[in-house]
Structure formats: C-alpha cells, structure tokens
PDB file of N, CA and C in Angstrom:
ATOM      1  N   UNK A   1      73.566 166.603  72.050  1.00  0.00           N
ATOM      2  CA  UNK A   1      72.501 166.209  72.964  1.00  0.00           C
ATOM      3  C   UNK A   1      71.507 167.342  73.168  1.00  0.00           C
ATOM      4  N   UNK A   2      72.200 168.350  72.867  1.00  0.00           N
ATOM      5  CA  UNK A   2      71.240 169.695  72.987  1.00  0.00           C
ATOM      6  C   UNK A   2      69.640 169.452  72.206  1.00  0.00           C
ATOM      7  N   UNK A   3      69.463 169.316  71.254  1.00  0.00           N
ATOM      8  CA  UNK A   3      68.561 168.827  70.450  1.00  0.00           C
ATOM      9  C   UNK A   3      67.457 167.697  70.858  1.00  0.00           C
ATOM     10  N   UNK A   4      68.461 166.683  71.397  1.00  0.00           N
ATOM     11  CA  UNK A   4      68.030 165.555  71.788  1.00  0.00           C
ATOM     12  C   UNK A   4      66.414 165.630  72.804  1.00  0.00           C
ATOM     13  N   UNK A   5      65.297 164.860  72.608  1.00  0.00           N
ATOM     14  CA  UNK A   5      64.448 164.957  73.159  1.00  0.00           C
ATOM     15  C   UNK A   5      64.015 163.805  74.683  1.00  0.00           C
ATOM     16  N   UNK A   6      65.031 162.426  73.823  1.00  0.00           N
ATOM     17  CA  UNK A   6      65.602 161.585  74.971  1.00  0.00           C
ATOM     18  C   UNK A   6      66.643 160.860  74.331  1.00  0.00           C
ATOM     19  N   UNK A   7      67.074 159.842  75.687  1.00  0.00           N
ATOM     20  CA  UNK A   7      68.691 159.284  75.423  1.00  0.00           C
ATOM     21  C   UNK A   7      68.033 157.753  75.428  1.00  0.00           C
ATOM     22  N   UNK A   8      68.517 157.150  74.323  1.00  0.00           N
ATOM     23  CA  UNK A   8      68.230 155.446  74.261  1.00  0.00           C
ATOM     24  C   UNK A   8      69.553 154.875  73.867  1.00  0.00           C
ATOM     25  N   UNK A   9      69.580 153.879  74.784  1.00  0.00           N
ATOM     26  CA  UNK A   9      70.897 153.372  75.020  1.00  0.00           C
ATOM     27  C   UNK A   9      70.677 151.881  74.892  1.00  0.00           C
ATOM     28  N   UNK A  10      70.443 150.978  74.178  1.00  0.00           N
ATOM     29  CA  UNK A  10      70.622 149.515  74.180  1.00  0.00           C
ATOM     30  C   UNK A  10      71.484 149.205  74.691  1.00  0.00           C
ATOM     31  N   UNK A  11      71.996 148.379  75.262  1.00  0.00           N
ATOM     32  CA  UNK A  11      72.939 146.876  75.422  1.00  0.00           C
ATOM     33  C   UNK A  11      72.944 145.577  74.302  1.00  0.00           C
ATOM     34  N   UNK A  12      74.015 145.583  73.475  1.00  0.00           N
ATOM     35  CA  UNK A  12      74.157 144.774  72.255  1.00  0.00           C
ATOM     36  C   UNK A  12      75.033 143.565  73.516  1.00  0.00           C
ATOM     37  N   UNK A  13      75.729 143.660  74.496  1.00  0.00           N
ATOM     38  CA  UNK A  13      76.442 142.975  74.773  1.00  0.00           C
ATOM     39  C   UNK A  13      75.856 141.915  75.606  1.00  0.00           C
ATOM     40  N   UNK A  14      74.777 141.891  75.758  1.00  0.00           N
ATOM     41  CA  UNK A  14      74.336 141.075  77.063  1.00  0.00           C
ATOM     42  C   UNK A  14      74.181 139.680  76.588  1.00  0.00           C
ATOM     43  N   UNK A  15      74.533 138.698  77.406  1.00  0.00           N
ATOM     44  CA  UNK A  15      74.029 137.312  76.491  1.00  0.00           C
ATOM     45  C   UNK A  15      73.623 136.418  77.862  1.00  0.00           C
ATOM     46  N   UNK A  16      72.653 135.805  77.387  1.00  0.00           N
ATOM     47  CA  UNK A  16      71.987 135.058  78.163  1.00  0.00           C
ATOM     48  C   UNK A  16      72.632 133.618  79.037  1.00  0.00           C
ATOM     49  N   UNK A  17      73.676 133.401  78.221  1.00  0.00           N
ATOM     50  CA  UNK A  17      74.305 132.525  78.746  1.00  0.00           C
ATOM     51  C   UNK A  17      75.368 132.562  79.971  1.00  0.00           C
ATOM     52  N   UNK A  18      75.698 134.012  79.746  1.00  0.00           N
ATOM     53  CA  UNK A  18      76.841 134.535  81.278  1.00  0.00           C
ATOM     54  C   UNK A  18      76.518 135.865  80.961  1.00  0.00           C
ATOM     55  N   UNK A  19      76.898 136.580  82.436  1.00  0.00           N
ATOM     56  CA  UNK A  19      77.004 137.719  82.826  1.00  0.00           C
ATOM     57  C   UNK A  19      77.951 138.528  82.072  1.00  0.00           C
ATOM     58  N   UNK A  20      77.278 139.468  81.382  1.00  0.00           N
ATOM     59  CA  UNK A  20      78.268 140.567  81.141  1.00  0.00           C
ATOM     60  C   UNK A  20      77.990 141.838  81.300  1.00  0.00           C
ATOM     61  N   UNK A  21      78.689 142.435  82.191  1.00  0.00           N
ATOM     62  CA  UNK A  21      78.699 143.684  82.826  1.00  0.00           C
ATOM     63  C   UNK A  21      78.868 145.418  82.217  1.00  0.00           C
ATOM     64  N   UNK A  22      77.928 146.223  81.722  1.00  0.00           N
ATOM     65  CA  UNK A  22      78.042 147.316  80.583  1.00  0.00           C
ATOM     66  C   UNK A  22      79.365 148.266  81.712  1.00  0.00           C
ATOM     67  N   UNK A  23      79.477 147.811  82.554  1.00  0.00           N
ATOM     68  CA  UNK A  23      80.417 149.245  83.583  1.00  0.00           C
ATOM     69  C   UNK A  23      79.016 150.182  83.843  1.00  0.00           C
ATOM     70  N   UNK A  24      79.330 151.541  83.833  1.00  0.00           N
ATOM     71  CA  UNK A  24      78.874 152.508  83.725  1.00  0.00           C
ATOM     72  C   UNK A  24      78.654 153.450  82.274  1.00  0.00           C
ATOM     73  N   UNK A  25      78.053 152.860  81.576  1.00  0.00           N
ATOM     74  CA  UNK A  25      78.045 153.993  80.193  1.00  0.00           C
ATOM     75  C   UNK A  25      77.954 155.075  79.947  1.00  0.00           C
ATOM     76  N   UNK A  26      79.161 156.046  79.295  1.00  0.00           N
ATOM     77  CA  UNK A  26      79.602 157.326  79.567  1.00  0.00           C
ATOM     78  C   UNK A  26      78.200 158.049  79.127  1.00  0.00           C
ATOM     79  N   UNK A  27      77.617 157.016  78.082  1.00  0.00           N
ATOM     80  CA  UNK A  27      77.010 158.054  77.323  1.00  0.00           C
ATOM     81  C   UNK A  27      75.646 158.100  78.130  1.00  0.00           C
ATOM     82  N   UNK A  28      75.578 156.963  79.111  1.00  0.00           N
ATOM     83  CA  UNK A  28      73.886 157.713  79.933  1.00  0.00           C
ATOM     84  C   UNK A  28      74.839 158.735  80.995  1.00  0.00           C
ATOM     85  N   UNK A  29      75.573 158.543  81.425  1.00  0.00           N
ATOM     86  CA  UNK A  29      75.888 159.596  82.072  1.00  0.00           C
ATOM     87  C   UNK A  29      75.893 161.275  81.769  1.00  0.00           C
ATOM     88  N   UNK A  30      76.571 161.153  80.426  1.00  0.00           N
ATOM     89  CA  UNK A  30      76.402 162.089  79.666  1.00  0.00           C
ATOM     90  C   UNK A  30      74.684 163.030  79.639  1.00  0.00           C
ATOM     91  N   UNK A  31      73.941 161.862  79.392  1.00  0.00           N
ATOM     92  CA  UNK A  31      72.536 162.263  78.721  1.00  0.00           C
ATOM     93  C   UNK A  31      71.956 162.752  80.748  1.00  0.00           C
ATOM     94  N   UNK A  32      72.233 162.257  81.442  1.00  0.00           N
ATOM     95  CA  UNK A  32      71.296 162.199  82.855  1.00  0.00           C
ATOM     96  C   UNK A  32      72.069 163.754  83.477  1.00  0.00           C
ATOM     97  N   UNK A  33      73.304 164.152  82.982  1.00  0.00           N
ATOM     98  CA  UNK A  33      73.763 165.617  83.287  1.00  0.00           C
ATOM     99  C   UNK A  33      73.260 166.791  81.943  1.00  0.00           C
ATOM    100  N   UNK A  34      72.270 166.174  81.173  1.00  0.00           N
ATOM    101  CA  UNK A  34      71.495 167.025  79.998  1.00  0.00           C
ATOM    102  C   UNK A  34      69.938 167.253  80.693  1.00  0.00           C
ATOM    103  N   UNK A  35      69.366 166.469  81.905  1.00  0.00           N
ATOM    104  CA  UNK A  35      68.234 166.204  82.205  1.00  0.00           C
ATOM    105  C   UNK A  35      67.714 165.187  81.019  1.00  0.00           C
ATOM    106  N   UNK A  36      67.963 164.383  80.190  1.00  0.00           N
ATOM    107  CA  UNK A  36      67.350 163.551  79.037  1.00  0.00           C
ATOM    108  C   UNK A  36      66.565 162.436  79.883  1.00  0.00           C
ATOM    109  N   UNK A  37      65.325 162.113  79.313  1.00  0.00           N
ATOM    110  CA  UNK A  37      64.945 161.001  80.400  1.00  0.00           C
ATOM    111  C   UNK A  37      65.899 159.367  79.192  1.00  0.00           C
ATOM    112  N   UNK A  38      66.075 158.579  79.864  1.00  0.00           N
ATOM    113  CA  UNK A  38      67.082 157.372  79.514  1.00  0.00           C
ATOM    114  C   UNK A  38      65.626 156.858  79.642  1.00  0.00           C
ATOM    115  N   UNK A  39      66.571 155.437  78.394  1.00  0.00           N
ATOM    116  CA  UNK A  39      65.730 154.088  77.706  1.00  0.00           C
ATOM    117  C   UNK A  39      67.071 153.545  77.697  1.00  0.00           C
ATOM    118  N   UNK A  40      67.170 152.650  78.578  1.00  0.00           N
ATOM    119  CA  UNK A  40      68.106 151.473  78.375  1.00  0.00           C
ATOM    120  C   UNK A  40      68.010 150.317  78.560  1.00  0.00           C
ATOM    121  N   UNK A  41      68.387 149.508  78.377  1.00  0.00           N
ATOM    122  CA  UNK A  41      68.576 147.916  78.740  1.00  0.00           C
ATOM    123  C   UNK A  41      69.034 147.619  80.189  1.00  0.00           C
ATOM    124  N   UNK A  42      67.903 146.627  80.965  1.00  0.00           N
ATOM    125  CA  UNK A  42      67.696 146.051  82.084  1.00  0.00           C
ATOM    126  C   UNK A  42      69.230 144.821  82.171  1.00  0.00           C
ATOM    127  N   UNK A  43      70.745 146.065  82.168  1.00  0.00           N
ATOM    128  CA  UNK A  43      71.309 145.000  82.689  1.00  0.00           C
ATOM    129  C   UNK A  43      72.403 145.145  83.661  1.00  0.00           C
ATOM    130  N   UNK A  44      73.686 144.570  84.183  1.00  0.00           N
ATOM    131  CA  UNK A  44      74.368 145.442  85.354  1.00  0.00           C
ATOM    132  C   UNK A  44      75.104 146.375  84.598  1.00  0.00           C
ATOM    133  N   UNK A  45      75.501 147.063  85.035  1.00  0.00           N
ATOM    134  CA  UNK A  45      75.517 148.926  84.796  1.00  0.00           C
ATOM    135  C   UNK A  45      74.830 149.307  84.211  1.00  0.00           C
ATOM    136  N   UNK A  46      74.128 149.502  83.491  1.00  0.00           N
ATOM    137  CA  UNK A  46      72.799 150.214  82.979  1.00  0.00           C
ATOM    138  C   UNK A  46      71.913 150.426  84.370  1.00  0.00           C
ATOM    139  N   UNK A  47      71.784 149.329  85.017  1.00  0.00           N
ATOM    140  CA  UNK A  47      70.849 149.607  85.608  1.00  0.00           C
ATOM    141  C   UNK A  47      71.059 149.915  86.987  1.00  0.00           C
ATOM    142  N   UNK A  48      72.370 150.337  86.998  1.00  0.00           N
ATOM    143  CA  UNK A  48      72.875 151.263  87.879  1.00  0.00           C
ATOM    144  C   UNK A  48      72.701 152.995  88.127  1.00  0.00           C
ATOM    145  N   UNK A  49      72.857 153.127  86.662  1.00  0.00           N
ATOM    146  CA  UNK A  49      72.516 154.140  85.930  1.00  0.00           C
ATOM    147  C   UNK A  49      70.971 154.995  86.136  1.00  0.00           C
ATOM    148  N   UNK A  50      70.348 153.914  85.908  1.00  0.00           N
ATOM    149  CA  UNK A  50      68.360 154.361  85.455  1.00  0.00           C
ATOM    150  C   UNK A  50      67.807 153.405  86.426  1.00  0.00           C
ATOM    151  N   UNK A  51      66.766 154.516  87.240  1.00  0.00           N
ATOM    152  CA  UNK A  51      66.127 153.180  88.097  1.00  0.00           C
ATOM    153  C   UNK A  51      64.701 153.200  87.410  1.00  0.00           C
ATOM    154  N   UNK A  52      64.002 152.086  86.914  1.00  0.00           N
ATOM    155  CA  UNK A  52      63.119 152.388  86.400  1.00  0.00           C
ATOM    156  C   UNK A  52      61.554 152.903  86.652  1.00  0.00           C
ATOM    157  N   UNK A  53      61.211 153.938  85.869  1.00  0.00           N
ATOM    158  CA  UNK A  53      60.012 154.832  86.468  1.00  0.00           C
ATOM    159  C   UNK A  53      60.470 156.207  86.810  1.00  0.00           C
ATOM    160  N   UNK A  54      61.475 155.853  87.338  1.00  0.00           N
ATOM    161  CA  UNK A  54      62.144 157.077  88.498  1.00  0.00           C
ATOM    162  C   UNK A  54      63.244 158.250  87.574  1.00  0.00           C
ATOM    163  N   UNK A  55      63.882 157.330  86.890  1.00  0.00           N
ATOM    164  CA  UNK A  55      64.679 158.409  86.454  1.00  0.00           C
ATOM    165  C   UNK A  55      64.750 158.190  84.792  1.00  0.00           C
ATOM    166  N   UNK A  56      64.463 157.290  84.365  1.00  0.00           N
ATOM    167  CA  UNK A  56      64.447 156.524  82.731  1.00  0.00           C
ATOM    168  C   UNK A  56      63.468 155.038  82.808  1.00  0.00           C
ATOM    169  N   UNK A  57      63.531 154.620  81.798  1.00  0.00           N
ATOM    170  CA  UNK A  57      62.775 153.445  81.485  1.00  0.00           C
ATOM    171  C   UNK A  57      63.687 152.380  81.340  1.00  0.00           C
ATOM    172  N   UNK A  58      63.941 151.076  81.534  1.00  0.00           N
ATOM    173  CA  UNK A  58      64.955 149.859  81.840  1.00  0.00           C
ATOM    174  C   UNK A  58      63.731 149.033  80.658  1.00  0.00           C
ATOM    175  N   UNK A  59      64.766 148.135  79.849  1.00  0.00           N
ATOM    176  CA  UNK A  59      64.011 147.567  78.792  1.00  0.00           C
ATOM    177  C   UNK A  59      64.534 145.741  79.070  1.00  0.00           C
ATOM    178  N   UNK A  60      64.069 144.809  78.346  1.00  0.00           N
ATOM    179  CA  UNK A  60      64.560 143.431  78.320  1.00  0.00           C
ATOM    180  C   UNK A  60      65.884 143.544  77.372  1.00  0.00           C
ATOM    181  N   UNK A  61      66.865 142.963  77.725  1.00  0.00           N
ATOM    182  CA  UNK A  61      67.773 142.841  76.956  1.00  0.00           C
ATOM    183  C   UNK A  61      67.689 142.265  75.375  1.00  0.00           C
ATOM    184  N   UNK A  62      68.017 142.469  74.133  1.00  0.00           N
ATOM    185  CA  UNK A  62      67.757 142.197  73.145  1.00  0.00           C
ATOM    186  C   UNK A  62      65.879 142.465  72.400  1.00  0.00           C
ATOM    187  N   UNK A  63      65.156 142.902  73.492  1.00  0.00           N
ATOM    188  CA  UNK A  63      64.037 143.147  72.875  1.00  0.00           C
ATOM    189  C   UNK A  63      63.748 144.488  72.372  1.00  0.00           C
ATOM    190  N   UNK A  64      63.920 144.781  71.079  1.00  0.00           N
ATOM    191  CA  UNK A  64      63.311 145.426  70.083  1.00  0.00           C
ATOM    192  C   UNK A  64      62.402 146.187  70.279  1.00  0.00           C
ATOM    193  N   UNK A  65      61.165 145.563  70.316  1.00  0.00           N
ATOM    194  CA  UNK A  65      60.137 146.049  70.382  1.00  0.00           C
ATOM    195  C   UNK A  65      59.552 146.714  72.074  1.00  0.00           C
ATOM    196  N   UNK A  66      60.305 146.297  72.725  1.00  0.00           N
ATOM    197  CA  UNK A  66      60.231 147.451  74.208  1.00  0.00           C
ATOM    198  C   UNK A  66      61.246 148.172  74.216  1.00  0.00           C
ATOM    199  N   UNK A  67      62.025 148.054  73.622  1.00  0.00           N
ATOM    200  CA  UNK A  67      62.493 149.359  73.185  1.00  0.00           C
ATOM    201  C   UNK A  67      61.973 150.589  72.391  1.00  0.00           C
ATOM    202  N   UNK A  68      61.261 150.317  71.211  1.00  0.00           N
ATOM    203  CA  UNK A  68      60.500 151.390  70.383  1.00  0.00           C
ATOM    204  C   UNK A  68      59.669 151.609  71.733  1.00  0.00           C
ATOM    205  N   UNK A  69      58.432 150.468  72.304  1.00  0.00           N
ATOM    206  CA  UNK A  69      57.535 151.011  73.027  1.00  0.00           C
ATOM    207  C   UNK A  69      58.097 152.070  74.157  1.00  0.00           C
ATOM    208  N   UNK A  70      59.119 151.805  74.615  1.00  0.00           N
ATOM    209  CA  UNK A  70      59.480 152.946  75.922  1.00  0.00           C
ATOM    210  C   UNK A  70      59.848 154.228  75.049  1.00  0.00           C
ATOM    211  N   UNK A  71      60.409 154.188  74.054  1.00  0.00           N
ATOM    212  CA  UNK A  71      60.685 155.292  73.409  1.00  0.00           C
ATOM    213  C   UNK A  71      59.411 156.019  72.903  1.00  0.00           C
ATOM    214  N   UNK A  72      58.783 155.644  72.546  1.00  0.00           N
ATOM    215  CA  UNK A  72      57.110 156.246  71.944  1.00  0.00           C
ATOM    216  C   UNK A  72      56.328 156.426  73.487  1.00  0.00           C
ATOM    217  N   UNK A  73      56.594 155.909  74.130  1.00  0.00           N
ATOM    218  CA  UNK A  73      55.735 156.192  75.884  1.00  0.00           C
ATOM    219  C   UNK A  73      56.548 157.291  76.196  1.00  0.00           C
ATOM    220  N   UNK A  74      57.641 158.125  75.793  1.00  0.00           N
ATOM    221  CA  UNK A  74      58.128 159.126  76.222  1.00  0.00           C
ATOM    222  C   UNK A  74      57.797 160.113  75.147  1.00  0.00           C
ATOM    223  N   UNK A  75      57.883 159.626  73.935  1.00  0.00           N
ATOM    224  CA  UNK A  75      57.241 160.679  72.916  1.00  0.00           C
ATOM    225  C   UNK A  75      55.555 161.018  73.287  1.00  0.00           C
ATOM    226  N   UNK A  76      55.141 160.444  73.393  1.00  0.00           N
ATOM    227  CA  UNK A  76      53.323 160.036  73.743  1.00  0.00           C
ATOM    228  C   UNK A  76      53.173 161.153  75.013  1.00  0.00           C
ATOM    229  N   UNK A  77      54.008 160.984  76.357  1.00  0.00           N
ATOM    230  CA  UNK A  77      53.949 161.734  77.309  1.00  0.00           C
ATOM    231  C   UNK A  77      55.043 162.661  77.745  1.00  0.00           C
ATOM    232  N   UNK A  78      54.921 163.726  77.202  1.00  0.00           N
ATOM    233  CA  UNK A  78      56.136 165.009  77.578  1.00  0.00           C
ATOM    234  C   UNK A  78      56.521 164.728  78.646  1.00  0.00           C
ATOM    235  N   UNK A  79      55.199 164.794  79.785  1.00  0.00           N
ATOM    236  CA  UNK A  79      55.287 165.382  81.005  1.00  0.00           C
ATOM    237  C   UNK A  79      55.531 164.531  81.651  1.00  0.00           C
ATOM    238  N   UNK A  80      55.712 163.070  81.682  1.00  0.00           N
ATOM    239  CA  UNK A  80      56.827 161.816  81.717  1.00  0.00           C
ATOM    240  C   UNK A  80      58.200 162.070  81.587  1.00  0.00           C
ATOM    241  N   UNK A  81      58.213 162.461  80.165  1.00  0.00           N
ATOM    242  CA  UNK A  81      59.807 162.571  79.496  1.00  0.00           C
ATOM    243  C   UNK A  81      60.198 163.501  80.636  1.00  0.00           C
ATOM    244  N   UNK A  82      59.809 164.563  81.121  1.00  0.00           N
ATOM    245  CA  UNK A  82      60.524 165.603  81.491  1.00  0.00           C
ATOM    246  C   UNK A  82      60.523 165.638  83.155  1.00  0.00           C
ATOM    247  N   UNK A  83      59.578 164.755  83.473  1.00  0.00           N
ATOM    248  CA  UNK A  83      59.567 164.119  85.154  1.00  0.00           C
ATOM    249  C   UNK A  83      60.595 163.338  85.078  1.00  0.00           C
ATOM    250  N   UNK A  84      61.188 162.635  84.722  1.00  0.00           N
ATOM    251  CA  UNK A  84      62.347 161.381  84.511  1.00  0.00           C
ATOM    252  C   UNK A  84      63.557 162.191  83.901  1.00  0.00           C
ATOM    253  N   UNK A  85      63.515 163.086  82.980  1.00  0.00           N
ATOM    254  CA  UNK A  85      64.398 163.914  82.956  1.00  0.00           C
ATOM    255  C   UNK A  85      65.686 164.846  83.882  1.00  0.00           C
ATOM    256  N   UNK A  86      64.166 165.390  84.712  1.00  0.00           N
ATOM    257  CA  UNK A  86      64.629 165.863  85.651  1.00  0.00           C
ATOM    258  C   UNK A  86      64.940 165.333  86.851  1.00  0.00           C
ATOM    259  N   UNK A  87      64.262 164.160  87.059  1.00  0.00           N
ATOM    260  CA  UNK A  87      65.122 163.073  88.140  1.00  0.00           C
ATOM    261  C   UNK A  87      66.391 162.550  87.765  1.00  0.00           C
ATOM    262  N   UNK A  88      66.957 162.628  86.611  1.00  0.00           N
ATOM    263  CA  UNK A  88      67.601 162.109  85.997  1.00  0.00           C
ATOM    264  C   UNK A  88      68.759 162.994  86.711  1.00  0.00           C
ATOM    265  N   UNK A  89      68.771 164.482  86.051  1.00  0.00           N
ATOM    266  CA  UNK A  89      70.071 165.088  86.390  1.00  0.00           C
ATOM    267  C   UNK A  89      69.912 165.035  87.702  1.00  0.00           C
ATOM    268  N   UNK A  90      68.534 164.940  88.623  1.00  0.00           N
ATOM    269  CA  UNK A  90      69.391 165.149  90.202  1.00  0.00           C
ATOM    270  C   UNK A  90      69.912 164.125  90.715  1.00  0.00           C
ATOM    271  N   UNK A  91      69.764 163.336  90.332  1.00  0.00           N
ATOM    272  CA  UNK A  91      70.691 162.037  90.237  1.00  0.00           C
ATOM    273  C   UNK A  91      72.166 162.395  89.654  1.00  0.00           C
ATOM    274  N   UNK A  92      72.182 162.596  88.599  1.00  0.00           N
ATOM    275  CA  UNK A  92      73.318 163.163  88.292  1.00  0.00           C
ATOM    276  C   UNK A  92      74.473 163.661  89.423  1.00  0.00           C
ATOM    277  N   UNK A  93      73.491 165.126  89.980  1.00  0.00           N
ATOM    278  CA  UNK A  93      74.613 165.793  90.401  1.00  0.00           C
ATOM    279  C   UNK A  93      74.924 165.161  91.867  1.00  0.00           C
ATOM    280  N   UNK A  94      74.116 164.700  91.948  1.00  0.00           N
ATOM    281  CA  UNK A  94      73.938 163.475  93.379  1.00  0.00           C
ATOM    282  C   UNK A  94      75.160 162.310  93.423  1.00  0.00           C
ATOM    283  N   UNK A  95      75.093 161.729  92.215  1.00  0.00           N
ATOM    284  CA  UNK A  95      75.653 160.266  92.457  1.00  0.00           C
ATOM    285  C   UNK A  95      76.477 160.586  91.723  1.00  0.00           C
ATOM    286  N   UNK A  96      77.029 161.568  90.347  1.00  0.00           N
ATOM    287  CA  UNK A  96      77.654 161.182  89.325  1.00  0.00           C
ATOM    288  C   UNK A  96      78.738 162.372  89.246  1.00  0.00           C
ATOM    289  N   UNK A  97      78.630 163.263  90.478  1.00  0.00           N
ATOM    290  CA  UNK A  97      79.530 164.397  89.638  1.00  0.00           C
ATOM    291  C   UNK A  97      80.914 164.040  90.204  1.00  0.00           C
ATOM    292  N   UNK A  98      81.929 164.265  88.792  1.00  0.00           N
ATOM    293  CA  UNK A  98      83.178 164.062  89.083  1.00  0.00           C
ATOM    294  C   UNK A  98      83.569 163.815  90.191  1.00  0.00           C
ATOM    295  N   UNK A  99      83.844 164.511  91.891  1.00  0.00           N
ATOM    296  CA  UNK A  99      84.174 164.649  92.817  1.00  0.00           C
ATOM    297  C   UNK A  99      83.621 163.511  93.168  1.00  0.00           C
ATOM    298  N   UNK A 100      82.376 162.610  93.240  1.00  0.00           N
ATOM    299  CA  UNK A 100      82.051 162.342  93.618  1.00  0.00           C
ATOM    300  C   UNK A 100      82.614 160.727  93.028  1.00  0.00           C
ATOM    301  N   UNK A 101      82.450 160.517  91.954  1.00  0.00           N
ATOM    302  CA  UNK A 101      83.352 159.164  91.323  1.00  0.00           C
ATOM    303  C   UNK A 101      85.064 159.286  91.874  1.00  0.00           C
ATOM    304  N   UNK A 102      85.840 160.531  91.535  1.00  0.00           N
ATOM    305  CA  UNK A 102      86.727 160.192  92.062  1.00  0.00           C
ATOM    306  C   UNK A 102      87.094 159.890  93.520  1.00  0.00           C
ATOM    307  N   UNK A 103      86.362 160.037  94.418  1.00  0.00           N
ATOM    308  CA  UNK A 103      86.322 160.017  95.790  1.00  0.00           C
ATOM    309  C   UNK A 103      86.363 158.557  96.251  1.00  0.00           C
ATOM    310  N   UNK A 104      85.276 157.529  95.236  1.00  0.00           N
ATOM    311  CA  UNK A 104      84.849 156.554  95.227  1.00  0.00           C
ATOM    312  C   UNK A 104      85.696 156.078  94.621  1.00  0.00           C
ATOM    313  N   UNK A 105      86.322 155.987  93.475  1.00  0.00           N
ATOM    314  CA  UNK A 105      87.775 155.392  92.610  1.00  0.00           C
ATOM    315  C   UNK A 105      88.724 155.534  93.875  1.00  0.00           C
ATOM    316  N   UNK A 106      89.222 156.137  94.977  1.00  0.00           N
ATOM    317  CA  UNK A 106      89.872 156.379  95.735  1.00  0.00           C
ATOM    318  C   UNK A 106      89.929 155.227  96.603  1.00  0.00           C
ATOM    319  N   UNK A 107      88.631 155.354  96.828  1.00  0.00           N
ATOM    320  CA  UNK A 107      88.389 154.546  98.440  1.00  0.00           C
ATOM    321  C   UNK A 107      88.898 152.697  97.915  1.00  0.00           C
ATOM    322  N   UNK A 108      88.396 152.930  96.517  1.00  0.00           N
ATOM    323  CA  UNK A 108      88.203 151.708  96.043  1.00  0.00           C
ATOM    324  C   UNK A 108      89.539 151.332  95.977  1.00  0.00           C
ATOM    325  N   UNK A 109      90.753 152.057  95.631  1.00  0.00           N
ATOM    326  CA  UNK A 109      92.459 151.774  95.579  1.00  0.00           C
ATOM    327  C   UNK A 109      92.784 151.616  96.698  1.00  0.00           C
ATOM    328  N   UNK A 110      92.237 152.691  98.085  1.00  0.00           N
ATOM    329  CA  UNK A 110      92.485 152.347  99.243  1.00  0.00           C
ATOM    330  C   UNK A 110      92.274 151.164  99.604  1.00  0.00           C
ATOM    331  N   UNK A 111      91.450 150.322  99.841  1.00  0.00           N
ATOM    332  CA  UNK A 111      90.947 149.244 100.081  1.00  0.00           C
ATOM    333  C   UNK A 111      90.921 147.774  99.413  1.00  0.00           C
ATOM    334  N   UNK A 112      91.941 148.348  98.001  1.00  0.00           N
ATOM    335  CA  UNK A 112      92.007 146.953  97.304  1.00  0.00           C
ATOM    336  C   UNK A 112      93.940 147.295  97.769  1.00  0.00           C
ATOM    337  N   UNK A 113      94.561 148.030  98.158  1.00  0.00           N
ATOM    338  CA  UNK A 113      95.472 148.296  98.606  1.00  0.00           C
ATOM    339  C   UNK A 113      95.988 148.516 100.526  1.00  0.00           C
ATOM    340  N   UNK A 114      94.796 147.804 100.964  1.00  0.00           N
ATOM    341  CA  UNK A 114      94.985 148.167 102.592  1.00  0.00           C
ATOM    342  C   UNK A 114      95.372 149.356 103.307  1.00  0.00           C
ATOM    343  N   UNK A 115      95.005 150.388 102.594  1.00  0.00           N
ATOM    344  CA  UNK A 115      95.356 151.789 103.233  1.00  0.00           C
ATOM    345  C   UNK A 115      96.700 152.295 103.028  1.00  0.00           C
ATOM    346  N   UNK A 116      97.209 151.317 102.121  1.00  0.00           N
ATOM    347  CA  UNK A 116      98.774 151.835 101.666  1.00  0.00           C
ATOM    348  C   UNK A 116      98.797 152.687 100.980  1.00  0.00           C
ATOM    349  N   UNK A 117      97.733 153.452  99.921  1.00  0.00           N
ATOM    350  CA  UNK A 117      97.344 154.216  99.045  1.00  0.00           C
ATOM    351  C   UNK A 117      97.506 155.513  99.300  1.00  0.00           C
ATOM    352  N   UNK A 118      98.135 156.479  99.204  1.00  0.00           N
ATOM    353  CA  UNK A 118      98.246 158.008  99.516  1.00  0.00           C
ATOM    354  C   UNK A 118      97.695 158.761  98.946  1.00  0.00           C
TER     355      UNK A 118
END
C-alpha cells in the first residue's frame, strides 16, 4: 500500500434482488490507516467504511464506469486525493483502532448474552 496512490474497492457481491451485506472490508480498513483516499461501492459495509466526499468516494453498485470516473477525479485532483486521505485515517484512528472494535465486539457479546459475559 506504501506505493499506492489510492484504495478502490468494488463490491462484486451486491445484487439487486436482496440485501447483501460486505461486513466491514479489511482491506478499506487497511487502506484508511495508510491515509489512502477510498473508491468503493455504495453498499452496507462499505458504506460504513467511506462517507462520501468526506473521507473516499461511494460508487453505484456494479457500475463500471463510476468507478474509473471516481478513480480519475482523484488522479485529476491531488489535493482531493489527499483531503479524503487524510480524513480517512482520522477516521481511522477514531472509529477503527483495534481497542476500539474490540470494546464494541464486547459490548455486542454482552448484550446478545444479557450481561452474563465476563
């Protein structure tokens, strides 16, 4: 990722007919603790991930061609790429750092477990 100038992440899984849910994808996570500005697909977890404008660009699911375009609108404007970049990791260390998922994996056992959870 060192190299990397941004992170594009499609969603192959989404289908129009029912909901299907990406989770959290390691690999924008990955890219948003690099500062990379994200291009992903407008779907649930992705777009948990990237809010769009703010921290990456959110695309139509299966469309192609807004995909190249968000990717060339970040090549086209550095100073985009690297505003969204850098919102990106403070987001990161905000919402995503370890301590902070496991805390939340916690609460979440607590509570699907009634406080029986130690």
């Amino acid at each position: 990722m060192r190299r990397a100038d941004v992170s594009a992440r499609p969603s192959k899984s989404f289908r129009p007919d029912r909901l299907v849910r990406e989770g959290w994808p390691q690999s924008l996570i990955e890219a948003v603790a690099c500062a990379l500005p994200l291009v992903t697909t407008d779907v649930p977890g992705c777009r948990e991930v990237v809010t769009d404008g703010v921290d990456g660009l959110l695309v139509p699911p299966r469309d192609s061609a807004a995909l190249a375009q968000a990717i060339a609108r970040l090549q086209d404007d550095p100073a985009l790429a690297r505003r969204l970049g850098l919102a990106a990791r403070r987001k990161a260390c905000l919402e995503f750092d370890e301590r902070i998922v496991v805390a939340r994996t916690i609460d979440v056992y607590r509570e699907l477990t009634q406080g029986s959870f130690a």
